[in-house]
PDB file of N, CA and C in Angstrom:
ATOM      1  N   UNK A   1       1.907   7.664 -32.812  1.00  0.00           N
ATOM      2  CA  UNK A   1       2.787   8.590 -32.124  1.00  0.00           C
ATOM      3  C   UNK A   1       2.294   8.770 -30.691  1.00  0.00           C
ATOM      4  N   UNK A   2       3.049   8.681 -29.555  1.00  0.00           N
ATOM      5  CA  UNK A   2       3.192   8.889 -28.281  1.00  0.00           C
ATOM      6  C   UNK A   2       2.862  10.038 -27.867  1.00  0.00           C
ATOM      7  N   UNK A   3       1.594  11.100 -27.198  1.00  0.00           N
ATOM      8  CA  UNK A   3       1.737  12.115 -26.794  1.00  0.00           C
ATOM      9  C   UNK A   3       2.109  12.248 -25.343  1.00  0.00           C
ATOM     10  N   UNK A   4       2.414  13.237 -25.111  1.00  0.00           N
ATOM     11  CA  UNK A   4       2.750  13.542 -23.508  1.00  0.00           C
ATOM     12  C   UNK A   4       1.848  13.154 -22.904  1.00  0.00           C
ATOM     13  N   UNK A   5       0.493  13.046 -22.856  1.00  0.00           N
ATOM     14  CA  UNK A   5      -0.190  12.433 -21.953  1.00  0.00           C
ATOM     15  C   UNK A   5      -0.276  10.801 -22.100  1.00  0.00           C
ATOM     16  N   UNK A   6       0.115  10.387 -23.176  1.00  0.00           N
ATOM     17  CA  UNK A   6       0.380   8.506 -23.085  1.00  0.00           C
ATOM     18  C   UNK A   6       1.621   8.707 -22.025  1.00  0.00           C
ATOM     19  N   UNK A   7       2.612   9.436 -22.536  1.00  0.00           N
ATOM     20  CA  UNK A   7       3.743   8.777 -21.344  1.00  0.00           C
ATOM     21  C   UNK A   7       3.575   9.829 -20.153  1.00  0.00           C
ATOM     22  N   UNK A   8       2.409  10.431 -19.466  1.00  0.00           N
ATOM     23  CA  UNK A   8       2.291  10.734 -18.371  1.00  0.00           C
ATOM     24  C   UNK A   8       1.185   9.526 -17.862  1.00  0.00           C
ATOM     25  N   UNK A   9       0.855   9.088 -18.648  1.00  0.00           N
ATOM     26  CA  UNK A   9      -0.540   7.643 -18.255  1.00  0.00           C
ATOM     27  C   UNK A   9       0.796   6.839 -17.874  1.00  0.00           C
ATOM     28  N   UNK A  10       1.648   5.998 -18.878  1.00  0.00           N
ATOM     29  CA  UNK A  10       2.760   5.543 -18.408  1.00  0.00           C
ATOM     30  C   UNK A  10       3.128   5.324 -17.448  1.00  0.00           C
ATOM     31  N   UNK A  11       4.059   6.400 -17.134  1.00  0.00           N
ATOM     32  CA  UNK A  11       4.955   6.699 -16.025  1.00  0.00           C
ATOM     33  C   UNK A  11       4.015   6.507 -14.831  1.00  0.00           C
ATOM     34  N   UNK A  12       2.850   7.377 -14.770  1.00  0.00           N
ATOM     35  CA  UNK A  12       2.114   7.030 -13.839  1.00  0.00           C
ATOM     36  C   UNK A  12       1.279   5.730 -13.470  1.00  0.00           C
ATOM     37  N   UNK A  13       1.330   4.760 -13.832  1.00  0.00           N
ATOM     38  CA  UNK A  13       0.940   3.555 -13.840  1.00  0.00           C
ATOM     39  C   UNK A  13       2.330   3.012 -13.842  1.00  0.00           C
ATOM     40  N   UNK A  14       3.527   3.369 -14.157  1.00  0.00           N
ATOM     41  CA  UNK A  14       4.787   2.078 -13.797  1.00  0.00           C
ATOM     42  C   UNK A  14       5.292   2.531 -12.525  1.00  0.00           C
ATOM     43  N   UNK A  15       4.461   3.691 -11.754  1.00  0.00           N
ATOM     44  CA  UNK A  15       5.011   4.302 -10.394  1.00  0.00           C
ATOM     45  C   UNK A  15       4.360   4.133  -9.394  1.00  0.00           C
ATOM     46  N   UNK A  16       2.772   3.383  -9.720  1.00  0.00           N
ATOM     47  CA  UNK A  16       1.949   2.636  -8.753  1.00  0.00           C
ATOM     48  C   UNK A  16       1.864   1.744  -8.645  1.00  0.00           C
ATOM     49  N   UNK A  17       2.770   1.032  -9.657  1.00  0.00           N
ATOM     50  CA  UNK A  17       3.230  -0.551 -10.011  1.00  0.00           C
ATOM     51  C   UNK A  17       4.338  -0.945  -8.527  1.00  0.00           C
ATOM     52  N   UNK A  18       5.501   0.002  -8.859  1.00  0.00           N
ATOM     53  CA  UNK A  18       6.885   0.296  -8.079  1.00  0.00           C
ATOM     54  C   UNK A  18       5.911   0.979  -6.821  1.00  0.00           C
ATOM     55  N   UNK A  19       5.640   1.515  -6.512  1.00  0.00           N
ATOM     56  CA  UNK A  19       5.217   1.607  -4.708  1.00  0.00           C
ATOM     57  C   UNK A  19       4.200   0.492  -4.105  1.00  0.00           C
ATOM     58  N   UNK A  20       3.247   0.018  -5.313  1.00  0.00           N
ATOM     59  CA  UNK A  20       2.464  -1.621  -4.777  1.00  0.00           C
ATOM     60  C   UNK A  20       3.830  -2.528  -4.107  1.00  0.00           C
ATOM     61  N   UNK A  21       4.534  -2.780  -4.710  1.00  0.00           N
ATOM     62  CA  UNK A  21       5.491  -3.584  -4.946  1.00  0.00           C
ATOM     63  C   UNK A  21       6.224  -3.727  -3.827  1.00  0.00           C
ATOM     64  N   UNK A  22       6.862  -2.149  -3.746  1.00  0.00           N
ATOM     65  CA  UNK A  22       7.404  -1.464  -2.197  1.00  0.00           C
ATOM     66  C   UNK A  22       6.870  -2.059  -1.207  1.00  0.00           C
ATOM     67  N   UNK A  23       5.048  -1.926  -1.151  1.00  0.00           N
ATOM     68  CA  UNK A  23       4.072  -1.703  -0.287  1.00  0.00           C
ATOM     69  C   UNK A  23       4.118  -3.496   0.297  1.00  0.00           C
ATOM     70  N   UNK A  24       4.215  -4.250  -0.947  1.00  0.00           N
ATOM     71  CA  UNK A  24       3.922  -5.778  -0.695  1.00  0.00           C
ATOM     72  C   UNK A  24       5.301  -6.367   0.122  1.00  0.00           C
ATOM     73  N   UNK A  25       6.493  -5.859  -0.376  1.00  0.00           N
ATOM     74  CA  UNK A  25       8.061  -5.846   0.631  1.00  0.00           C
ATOM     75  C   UNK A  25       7.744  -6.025   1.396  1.00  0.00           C
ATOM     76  N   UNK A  26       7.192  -4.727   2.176  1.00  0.00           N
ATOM     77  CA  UNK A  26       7.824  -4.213   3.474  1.00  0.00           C
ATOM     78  C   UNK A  26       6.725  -4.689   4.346  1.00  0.00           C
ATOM     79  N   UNK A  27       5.171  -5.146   3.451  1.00  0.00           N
ATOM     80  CA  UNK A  27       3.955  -6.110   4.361  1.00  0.00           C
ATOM     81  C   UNK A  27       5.001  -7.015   4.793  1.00  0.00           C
ATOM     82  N   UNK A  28       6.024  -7.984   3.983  1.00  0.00           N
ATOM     83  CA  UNK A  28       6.528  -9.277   3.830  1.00  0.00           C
ATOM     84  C   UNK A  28       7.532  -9.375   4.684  1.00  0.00           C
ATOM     85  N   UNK A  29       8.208  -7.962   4.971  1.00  0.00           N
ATOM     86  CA  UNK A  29       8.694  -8.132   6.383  1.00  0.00           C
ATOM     87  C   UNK A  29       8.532  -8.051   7.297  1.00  0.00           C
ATOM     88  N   UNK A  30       7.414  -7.890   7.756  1.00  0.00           N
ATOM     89  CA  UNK A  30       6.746  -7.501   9.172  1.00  0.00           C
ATOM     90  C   UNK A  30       6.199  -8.554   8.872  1.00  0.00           C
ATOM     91  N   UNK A  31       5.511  -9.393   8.080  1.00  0.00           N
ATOM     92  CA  UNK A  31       5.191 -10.531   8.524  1.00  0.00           C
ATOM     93  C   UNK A  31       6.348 -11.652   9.149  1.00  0.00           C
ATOM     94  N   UNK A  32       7.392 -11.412   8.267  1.00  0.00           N
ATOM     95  CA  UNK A  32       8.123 -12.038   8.992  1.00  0.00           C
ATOM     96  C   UNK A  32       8.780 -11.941  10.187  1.00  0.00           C
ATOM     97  N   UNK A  33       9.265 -10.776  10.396  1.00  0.00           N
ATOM     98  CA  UNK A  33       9.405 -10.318  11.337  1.00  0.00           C
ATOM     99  C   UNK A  33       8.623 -11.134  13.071  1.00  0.00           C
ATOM    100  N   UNK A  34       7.148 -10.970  12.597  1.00  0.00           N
ATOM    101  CA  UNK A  34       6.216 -11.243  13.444  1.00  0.00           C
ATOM    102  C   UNK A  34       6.092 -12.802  13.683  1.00  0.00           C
ATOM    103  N   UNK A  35       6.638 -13.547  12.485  1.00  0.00           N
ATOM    104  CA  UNK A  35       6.630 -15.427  12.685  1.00  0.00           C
ATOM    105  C   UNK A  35       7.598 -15.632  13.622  1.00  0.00           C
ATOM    106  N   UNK A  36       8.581 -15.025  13.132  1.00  0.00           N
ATOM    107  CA  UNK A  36      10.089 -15.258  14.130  1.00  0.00           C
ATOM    108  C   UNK A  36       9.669 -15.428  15.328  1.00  0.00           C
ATOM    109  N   UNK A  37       9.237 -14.404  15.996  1.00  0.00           N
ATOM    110  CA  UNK A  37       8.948 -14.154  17.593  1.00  0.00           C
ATOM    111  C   UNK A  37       7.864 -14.724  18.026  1.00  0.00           C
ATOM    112  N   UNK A  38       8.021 -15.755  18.201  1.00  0.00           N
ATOM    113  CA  UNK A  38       7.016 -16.516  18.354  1.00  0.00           C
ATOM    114  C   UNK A  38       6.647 -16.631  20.058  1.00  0.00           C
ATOM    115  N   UNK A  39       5.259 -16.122  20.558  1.00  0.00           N
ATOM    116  CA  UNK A  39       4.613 -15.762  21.835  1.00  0.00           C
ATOM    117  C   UNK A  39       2.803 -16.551  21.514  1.00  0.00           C
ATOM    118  N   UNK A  40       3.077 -16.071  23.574  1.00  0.00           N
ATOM    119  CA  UNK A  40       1.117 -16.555  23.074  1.00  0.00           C
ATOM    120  C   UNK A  40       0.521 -15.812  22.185  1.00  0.00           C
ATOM    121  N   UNK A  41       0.258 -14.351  21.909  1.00  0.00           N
ATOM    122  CA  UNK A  41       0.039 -13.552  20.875  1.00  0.00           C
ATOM    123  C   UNK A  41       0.008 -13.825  19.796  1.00  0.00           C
ATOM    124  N   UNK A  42      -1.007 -13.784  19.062  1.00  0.00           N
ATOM    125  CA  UNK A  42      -1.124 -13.696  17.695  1.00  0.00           C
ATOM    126  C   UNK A  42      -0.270 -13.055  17.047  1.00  0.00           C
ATOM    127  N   UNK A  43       0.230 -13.327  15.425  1.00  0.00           N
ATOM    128  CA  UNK A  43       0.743 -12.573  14.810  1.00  0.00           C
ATOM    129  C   UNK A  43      -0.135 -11.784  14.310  1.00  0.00           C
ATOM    130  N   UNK A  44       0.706 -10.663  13.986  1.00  0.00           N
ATOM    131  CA  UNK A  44      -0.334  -9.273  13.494  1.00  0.00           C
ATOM    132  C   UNK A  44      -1.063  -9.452  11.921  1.00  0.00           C
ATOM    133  N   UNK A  45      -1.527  -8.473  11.739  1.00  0.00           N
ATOM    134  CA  UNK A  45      -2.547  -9.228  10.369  1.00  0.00           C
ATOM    135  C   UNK A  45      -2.681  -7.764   9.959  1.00  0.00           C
ATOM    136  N   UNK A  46      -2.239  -7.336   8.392  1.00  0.00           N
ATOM    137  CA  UNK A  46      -2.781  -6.223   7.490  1.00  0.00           C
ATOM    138  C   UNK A  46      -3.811  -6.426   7.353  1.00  0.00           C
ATOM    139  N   UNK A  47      -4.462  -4.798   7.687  1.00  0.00           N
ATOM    140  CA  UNK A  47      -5.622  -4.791   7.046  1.00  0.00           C
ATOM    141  C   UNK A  47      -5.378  -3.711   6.091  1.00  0.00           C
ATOM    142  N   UNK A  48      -6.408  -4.387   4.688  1.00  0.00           N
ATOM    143  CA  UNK A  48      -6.333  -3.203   3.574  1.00  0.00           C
ATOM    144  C   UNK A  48      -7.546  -2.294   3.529  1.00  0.00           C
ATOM    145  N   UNK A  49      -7.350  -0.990   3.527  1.00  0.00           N
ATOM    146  CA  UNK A  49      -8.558  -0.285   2.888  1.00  0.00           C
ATOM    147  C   UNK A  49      -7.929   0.831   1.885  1.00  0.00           C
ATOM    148  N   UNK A  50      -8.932   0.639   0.914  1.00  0.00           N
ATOM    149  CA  UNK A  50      -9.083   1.669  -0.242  1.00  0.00           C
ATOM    150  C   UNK A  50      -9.382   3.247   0.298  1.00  0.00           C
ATOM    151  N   UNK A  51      -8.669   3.637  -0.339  1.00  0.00           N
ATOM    152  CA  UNK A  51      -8.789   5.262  -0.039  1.00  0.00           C
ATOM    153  C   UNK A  51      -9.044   6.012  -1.083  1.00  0.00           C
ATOM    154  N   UNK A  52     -10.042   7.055  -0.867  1.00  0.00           N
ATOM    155  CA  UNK A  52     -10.221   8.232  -1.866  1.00  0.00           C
ATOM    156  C   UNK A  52      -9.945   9.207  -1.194  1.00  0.00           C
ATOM    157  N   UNK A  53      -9.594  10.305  -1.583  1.00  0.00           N
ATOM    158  CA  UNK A  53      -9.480  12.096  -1.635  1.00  0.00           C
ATOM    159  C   UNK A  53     -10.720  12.745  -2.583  1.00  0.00           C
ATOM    160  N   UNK A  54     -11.116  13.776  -1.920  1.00  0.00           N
ATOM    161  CA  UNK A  54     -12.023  14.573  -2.899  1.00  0.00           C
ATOM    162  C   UNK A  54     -11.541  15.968  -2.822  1.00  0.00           C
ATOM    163  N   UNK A  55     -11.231  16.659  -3.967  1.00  0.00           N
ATOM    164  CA  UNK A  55     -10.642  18.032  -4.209  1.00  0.00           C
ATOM    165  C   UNK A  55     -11.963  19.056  -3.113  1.00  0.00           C
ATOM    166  N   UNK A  56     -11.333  19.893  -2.838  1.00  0.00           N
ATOM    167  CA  UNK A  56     -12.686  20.532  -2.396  1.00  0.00           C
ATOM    168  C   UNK A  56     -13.428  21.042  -3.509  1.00  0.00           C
ATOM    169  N   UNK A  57     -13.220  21.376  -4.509  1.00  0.00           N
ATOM    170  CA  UNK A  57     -14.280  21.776  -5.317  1.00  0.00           C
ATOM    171  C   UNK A  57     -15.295  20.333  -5.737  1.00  0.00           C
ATOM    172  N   UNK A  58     -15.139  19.151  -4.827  1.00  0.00           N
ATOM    173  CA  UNK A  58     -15.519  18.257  -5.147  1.00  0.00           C
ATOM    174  C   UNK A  58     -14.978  16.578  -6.584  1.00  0.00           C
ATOM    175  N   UNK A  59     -14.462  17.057  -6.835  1.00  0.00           N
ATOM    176  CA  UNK A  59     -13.475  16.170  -8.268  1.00  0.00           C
ATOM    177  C   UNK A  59     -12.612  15.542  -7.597  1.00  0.00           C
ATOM    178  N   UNK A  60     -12.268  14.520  -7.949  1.00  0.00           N
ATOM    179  CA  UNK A  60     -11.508  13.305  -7.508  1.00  0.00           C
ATOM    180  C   UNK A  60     -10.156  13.516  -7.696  1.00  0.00           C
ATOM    181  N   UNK A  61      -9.862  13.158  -6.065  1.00  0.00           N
ATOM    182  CA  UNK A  61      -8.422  13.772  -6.002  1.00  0.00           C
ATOM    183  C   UNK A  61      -7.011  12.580  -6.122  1.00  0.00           C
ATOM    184  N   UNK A  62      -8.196  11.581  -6.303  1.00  0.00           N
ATOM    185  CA  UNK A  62      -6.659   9.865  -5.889  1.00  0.00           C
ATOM    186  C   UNK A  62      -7.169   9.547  -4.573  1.00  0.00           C
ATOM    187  N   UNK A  63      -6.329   8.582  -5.044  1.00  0.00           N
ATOM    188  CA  UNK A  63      -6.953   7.818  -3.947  1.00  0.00           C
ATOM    189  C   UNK A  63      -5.597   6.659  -3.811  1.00  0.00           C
ATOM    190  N   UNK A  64      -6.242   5.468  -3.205  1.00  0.00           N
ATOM    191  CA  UNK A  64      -5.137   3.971  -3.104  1.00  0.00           C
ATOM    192  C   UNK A  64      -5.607   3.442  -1.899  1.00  0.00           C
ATOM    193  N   UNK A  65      -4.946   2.666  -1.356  1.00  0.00           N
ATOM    194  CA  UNK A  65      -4.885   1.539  -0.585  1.00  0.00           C
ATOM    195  C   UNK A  65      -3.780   1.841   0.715  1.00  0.00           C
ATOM    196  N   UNK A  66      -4.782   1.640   1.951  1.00  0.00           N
ATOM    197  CA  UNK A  66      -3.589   1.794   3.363  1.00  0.00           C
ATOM    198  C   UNK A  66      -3.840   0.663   3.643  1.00  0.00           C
ATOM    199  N   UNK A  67      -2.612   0.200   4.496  1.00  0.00           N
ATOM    200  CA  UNK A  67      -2.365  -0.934   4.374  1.00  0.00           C
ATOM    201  C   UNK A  67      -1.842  -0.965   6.457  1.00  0.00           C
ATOM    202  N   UNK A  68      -2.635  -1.630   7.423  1.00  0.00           N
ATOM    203  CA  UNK A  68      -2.599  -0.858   8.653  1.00  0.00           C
ATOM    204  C   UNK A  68      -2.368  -2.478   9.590  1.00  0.00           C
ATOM    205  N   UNK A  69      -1.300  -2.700  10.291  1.00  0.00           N
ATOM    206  CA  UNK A  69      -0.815  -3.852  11.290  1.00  0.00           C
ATOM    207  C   UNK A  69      -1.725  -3.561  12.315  1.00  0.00           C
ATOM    208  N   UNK A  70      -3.126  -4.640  12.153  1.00  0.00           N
ATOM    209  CA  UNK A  70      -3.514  -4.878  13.442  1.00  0.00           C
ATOM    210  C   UNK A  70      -2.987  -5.864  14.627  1.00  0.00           C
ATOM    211  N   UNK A  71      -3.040  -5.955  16.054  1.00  0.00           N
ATOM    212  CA  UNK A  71      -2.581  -6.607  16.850  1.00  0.00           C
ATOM    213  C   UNK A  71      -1.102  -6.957  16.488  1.00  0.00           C
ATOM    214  N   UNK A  72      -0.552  -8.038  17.043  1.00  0.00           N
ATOM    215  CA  UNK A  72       1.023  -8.562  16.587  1.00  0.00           C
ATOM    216  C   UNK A  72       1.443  -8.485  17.888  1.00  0.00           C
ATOM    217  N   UNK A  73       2.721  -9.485  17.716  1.00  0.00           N
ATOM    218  CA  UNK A  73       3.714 -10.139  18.725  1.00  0.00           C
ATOM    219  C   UNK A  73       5.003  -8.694  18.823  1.00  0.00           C
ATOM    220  N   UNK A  74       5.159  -8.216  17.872  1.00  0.00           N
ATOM    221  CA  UNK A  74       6.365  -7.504  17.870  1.00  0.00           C
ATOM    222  C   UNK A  74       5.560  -6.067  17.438  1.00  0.00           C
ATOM    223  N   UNK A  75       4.993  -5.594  16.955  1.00  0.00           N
ATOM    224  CA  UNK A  75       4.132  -3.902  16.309  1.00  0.00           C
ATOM    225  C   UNK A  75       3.263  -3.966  17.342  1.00  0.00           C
TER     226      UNK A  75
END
């Protein structure tokens, strides 16, 4: 039997699935974006870093991944 916290584990894991996903899109258009226009300039390049939060009482607040357009022809 399924308790509310299996389908809050769930949901919450098929909703960081669906914003990775989002996240990998919208990298995929700015990369493209950035091939198109083609200059002396480099195309721009994601960089990833992992992120944490800490509650102030100290306990782990979440965290994830920013995802940040360095340099580029067009950003």
């Amino acid at each position: 039997m399924k308790t509310m916290l299996d389908t809050f584990e769930t949901e919450k894991t098929q909703a960081a699935d669906w914003f990775r996903s989002l996240r990998d899109s919208i990298v995929a258009e700015f990369y493209a974006i950035e091939a198109r226009h083609e200059t002396d300039a480099d195309a721009g390049v994601f960089e990833v870093t992992k992120t944490k939060r800490t509650s102030d009482d100290g306990s782990d607040a979440g965290g994830g991944e920013m995802s940040v357009m360095r340099g580029g022809r067009v950003f």
